[in-house]
Each structure stands twice: as C-alpha cells, then as structure tokens.
C-alpha atoms as a PDB file:
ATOM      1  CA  UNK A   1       0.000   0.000   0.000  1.00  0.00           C
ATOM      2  CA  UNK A   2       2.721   2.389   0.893  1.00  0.00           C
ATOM      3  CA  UNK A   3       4.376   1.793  -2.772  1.00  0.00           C
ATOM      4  CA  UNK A   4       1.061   2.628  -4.357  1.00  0.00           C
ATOM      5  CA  UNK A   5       0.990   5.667  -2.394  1.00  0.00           C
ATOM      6  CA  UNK A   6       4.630   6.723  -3.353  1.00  0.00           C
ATOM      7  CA  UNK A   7       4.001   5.856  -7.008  1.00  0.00           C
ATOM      8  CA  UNK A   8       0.718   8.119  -7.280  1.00  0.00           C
ATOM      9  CA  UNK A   9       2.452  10.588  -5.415  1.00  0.00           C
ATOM     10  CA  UNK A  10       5.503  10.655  -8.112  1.00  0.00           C
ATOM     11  CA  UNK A  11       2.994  10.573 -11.202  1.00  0.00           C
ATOM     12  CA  UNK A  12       1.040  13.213  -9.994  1.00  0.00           C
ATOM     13  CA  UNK A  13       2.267  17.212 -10.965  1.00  0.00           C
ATOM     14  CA  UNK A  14       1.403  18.968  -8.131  1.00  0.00           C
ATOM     15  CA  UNK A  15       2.119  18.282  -4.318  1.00  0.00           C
ATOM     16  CA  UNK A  16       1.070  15.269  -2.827  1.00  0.00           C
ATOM     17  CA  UNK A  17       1.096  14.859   0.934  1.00  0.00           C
ATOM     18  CA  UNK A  18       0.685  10.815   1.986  1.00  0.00           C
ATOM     19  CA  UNK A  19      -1.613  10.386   4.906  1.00  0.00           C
ATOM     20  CA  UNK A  20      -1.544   7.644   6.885  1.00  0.00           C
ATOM     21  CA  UNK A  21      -3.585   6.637  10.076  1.00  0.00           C
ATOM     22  CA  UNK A  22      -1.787   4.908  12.556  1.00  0.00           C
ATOM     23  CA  UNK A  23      -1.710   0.751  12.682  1.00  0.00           C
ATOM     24  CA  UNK A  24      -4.574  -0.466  14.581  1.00  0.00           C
ATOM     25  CA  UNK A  25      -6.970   3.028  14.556  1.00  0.00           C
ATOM     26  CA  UNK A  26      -9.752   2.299  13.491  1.00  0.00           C
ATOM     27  CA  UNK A  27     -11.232   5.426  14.833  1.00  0.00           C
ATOM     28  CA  UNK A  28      -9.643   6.890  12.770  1.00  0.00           C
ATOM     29  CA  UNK A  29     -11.083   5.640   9.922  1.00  0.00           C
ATOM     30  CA  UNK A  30     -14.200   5.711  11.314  1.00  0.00           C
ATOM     31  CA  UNK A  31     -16.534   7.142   8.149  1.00  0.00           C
ATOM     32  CA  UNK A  32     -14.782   4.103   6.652  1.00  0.00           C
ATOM     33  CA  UNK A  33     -15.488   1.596   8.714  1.00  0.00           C
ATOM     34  CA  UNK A  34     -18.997   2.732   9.297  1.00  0.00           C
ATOM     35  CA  UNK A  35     -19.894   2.566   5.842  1.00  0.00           C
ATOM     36  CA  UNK A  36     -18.210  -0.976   5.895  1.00  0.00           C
ATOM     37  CA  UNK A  37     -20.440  -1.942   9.027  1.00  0.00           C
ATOM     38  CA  UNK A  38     -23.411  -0.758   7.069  1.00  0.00           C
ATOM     39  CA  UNK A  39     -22.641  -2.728   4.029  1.00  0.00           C
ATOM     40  CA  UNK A  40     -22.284  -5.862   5.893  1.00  0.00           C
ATOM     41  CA  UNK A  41     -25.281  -5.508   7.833  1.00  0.00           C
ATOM     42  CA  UNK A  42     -27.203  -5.438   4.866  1.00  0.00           C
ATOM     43  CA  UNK A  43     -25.441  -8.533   3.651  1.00  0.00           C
ATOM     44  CA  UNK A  44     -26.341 -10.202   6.307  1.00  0.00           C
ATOM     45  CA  UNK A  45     -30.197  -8.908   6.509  1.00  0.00           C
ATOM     46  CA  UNK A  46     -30.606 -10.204   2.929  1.00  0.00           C
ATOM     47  CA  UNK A  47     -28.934 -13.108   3.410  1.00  0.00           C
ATOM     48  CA  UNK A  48     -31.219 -14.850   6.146  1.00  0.00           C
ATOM     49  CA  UNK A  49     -34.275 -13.237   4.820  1.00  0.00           C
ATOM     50  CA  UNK A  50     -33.760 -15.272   1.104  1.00  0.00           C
ATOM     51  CA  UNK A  51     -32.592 -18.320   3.545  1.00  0.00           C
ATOM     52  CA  UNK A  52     -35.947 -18.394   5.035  1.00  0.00           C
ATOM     53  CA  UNK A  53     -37.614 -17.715   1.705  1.00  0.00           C
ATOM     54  CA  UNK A  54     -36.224 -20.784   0.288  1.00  0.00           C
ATOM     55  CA  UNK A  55     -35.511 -22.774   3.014  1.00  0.00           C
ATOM     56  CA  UNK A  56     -31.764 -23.427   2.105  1.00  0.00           C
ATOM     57  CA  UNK A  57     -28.500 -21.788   3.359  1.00  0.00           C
ATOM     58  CA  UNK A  58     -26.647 -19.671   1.254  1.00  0.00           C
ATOM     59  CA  UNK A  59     -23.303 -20.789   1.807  1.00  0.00           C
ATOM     60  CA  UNK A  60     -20.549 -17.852   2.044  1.00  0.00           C
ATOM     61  CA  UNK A  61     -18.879 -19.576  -0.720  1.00  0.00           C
ATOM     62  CA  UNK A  62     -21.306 -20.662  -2.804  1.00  0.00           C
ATOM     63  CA  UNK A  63     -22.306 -19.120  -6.107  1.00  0.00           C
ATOM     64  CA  UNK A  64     -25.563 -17.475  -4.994  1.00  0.00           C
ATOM     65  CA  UNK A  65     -23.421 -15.559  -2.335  1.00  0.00           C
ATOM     66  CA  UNK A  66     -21.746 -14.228  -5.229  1.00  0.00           C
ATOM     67  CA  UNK A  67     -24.335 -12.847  -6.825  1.00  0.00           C
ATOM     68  CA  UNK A  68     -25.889 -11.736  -2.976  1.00  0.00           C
ATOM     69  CA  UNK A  69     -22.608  -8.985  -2.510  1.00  0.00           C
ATOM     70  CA  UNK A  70     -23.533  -6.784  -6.121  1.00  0.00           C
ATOM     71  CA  UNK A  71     -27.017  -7.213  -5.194  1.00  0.00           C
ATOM     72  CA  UNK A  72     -26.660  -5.589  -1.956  1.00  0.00           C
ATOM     73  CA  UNK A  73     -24.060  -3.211  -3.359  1.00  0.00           C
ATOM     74  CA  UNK A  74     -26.833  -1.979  -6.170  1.00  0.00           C
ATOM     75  CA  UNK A  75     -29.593  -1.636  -3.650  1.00  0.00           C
ATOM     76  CA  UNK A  76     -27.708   0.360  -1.212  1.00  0.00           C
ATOM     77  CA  UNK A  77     -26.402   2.788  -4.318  1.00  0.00           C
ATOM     78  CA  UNK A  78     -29.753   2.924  -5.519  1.00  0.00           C
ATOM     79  CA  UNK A  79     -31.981   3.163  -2.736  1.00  0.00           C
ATOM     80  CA  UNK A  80     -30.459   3.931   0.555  1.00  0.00           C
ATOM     81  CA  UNK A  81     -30.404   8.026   1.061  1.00  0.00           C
ATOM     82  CA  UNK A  82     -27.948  10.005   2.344  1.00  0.00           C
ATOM     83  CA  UNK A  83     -27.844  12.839   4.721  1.00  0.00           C
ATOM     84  CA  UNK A  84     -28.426  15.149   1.765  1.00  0.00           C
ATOM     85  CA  UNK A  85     -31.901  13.000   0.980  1.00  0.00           C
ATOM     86  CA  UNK A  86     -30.370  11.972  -1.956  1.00  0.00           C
ATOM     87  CA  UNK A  87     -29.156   8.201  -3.151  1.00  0.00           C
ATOM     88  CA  UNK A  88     -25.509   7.891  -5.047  1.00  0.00           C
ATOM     89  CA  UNK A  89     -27.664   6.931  -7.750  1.00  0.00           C
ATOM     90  CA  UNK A  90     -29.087  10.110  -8.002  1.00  0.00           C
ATOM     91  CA  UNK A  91     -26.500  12.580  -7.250  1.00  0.00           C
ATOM     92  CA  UNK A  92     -24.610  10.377 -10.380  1.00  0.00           C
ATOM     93  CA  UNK A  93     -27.624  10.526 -12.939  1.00  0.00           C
ATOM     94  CA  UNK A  94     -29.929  13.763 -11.144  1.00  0.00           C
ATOM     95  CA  UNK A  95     -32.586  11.302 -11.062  1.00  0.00           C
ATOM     96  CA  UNK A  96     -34.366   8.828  -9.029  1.00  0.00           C
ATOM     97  CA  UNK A  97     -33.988   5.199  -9.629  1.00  0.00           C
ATOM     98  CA  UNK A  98     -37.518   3.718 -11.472  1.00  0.00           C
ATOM     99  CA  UNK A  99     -36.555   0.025 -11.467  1.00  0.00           C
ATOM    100  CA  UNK A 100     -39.132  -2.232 -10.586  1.00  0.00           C
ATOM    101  CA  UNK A 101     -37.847  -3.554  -7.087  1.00  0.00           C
ATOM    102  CA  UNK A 102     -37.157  -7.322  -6.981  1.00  0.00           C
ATOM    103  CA  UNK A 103     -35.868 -10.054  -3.646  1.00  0.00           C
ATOM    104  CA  UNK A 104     -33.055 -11.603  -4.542  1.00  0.00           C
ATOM    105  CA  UNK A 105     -33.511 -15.262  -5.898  1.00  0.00           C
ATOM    106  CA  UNK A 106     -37.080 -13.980  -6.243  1.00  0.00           C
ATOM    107  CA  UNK A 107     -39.073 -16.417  -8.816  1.00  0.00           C
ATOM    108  CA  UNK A 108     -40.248 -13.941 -11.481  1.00  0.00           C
ATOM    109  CA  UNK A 109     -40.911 -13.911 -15.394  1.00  0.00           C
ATOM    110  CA  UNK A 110     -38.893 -11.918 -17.800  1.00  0.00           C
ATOM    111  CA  UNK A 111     -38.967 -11.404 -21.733  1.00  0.00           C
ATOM    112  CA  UNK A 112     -36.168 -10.949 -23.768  1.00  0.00           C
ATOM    113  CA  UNK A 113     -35.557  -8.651 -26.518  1.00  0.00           C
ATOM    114  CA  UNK A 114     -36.812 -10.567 -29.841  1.00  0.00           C
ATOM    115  CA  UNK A 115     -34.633 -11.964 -32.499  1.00  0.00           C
ATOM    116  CA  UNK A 116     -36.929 -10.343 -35.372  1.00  0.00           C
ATOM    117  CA  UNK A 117     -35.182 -13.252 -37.757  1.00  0.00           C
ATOM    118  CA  UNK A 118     -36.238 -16.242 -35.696  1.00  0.00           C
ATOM    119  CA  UNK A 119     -39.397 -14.990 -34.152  1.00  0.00           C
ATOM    120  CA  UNK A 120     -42.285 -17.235 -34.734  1.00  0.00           C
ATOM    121  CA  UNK A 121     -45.801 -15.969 -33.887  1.00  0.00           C
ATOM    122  CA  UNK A 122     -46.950 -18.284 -31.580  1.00  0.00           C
ATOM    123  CA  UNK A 123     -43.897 -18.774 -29.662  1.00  0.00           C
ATOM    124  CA  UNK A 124     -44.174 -17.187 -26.248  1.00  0.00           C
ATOM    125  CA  UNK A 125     -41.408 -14.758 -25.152  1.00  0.00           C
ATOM    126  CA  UNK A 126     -41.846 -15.108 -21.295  1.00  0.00           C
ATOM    127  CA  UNK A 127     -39.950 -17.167 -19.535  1.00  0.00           C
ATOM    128  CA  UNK A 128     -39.188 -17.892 -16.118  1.00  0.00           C
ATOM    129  CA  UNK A 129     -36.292 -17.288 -13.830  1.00  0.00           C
ATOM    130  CA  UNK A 130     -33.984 -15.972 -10.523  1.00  0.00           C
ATOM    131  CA  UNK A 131     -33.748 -12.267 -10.097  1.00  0.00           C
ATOM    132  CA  UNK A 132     -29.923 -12.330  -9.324  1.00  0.00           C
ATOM    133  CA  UNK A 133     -29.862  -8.162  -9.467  1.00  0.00           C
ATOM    134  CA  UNK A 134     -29.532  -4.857 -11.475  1.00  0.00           C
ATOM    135  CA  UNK A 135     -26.674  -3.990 -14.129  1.00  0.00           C
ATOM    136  CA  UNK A 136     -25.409  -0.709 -13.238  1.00  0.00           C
ATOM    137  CA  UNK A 137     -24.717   0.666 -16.389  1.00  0.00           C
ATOM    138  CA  UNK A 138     -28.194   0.484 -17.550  1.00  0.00           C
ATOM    139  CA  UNK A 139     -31.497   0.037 -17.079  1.00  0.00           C
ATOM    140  CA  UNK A 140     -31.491  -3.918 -17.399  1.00  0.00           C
ATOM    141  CA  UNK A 141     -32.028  -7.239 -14.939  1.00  0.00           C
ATOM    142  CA  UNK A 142     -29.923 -10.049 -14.306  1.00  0.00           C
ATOM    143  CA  UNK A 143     -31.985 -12.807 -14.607  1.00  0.00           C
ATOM    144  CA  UNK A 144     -30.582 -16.530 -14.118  1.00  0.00           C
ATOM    145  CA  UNK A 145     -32.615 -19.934 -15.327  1.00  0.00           C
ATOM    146  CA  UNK A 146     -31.513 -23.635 -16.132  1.00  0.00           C
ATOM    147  CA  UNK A 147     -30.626 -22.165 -20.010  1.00  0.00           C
ATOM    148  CA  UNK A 148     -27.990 -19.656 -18.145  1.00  0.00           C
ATOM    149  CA  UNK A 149     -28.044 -15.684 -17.358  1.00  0.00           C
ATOM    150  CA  UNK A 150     -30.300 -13.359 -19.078  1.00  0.00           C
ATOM    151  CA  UNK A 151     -29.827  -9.513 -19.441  1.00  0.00           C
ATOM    152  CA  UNK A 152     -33.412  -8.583 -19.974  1.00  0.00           C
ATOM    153  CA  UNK A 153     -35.480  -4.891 -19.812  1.00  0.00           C
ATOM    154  CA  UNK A 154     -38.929  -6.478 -18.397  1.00  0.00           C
ATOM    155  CA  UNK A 155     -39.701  -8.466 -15.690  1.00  0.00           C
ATOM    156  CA  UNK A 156     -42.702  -9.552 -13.501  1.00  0.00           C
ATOM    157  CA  UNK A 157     -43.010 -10.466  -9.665  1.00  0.00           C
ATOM    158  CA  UNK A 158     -45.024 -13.815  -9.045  1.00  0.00           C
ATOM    159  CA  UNK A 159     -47.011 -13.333  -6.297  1.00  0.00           C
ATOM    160  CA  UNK A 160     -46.049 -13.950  -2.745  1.00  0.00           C
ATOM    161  CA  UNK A 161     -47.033 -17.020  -2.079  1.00  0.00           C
ATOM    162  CA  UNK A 162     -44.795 -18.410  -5.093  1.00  0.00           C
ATOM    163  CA  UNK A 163     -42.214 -15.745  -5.275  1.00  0.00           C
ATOM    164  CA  UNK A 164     -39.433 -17.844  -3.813  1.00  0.00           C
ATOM    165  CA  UNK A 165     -39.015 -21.339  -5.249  1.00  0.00           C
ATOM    166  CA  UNK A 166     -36.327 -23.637  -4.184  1.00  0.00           C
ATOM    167  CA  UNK A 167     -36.568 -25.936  -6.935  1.00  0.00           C
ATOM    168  CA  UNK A 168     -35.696 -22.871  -9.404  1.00  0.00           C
ATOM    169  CA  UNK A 169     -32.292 -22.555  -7.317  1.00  0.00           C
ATOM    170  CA  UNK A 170     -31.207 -26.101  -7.809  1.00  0.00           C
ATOM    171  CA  UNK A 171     -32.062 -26.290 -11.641  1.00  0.00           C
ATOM    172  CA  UNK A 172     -30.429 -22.819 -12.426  1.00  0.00           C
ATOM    173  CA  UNK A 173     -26.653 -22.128 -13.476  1.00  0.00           C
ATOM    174  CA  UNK A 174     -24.971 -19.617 -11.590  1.00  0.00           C
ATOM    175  CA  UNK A 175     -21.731 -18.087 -13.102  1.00  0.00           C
ATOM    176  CA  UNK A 176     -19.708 -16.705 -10.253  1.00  0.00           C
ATOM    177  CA  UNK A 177     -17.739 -13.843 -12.528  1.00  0.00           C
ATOM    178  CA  UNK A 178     -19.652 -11.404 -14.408  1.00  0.00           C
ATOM    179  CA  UNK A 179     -18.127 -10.840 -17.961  1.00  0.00           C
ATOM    180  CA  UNK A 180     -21.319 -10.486 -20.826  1.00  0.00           C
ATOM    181  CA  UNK A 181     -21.695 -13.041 -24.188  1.00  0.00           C
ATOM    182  CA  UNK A 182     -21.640 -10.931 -27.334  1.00  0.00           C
ATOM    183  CA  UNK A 183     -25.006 -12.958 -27.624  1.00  0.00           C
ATOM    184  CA  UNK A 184     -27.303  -9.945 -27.217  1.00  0.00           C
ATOM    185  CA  UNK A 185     -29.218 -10.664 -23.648  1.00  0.00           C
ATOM    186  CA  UNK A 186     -27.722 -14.236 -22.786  1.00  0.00           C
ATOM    187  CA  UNK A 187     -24.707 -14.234 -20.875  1.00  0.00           C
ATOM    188  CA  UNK A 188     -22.781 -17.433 -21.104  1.00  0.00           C
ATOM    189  CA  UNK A 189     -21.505 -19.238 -18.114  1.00  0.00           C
ATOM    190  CA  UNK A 190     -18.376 -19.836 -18.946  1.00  0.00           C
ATOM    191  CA  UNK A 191     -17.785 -15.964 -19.380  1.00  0.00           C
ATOM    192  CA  UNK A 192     -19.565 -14.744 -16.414  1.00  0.00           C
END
C-alpha cells in the first residue's frame, strides 16, 4: 500500500502529501469503517431473509453468495439516502432510480428482446427465472434460469405465495464472474 501511495504521489504534478492513520486506529477511519459496518449488515439482513424464503443456506462460498454482494451493493447505491436525501444513484444521474424492485432469488418472469429473424408468432417470449440483481450501467435485470443468465429490460413479480421457489435454485446455473456473451441478452456461463 505504501508503494502505491509513493508511485501516485511521483505521477502526480502537483504536491502530494501521503496520509496515513496509525496501525490499529480504526477510529480513525471511522466514516470508513462505518460505511463498511453498514454494508455488511445489509449482507447479512438479505442473506437470512432469502434463507428463510427458500428454506436453504446460502453458503458464504457458494455461487448465490456471489451474486448476494452486487445485489446488496446496487440496492444500497440505488436506494439507501444520504444525509443530503439523496441516493448515489441520483446525485450520479440527477434522477431517481424507477426500477421495478425485486428479492433476490425472487421467482419472477422476464422477456427478452426478440430476435426479429427467428421470431415465430406463436412462440411465447416469457420465460421464467432468478432475479440475481440490477446492471449498473443500464437500465437492465440479471436474470438466471436452467438455459444460463439473461440480461433482460422487463420483468414480472409472481405473487407472494410463489415468489421464492427452491426448486428454481437447484435447476439454475450460476456463473460466479460477471463478464457479458456478445449474444445480445444471454450471458454465457463460462464468461460470467
């Protein structure tokens, strides 16, 4: 850490002046380590809640916890306020978010966008899957099934009483690494 430091400091044209809190203060980070208690507790909150929802344990490393830590790191950017009244979402775009709020590993139906070369009349767009969270960059869902990991602009909640199905979660593929397909909306495990 203290090389990074020395090499920013020597790139940099005007004066830089290293700061450094002494071993062991966290006190002195304390802004820091509050946001970092905050973080976790919402981790955590989410965590047992989907646990009792499906009735399994999310194990810390398992590949649903993966996809549990950018959940709660959306949610938090997009919907917890600051002092100011305003999310980090908001003071980035100057707007509110407007996604359609989802659980995580919530059971819900999505459509993709339509290959216009392949699309049959008859064939039914909606298909079923795990909300595994938001993509930052836009307005889109990440939505996992047994055929893999959907980017997708529409989704709908199931209703309570079905929203959280355990048999989804064992007949889904969860990539642990998020990297897209060039496949427009399908995200390959392998690359993820």
């Amino acid at each position: 850490m203290v090389a990074l430091k020395r090499a920013v400091a020597a790139a940099r044209t005007g004066e830089t002046v290293p700061i450094e809190s002494p071993v062991r203060a966290s006190p002195r980070n304390g802004r820091m380590e509050g946001a970092i208690g905050i973080w976790q507790g919402q981790v955590r909150t989410i965590k047992h809640y989907t646990e009792a929802m499906i009735k399994r344990r999310i194990e810390i490393d398992g590949v649903l916890f993966s996809w549990l830590v950018p959940f709660c790191t959306e949610i938090m950017n997009k919907y917890k306020n600051g002092s100011d009244g305003r999310s980090a979402y908001e003071k980035i775009t100057g707007h509110k978010c407007r996604h359609m709020v989802c659980g995580f590993a919530e059971s819900v139906d999505f459509i993709l966008e339509p290959d216009k070369t392949k699309l049959h009349k008859g064939d039914s767009r909606l298909m079923r899957g795990i909300f595994l969270g938001y993509e930052w960059r836009s307005t889109e869902y990440l939505v996992g099934n047994a055929d893999g990991i959907f980017k997708c602009r529409t989704v709908r909640r199931q209703a309570a009483e079905v929203a959280y199905d355990p048999t989804a979660l064992t007949s889904s593929r969860f990539p642990t690494t998020r990297m897209y397909s060039r496949m427009p909306g399908r995200l390959c495990v392998g690359d993820l």
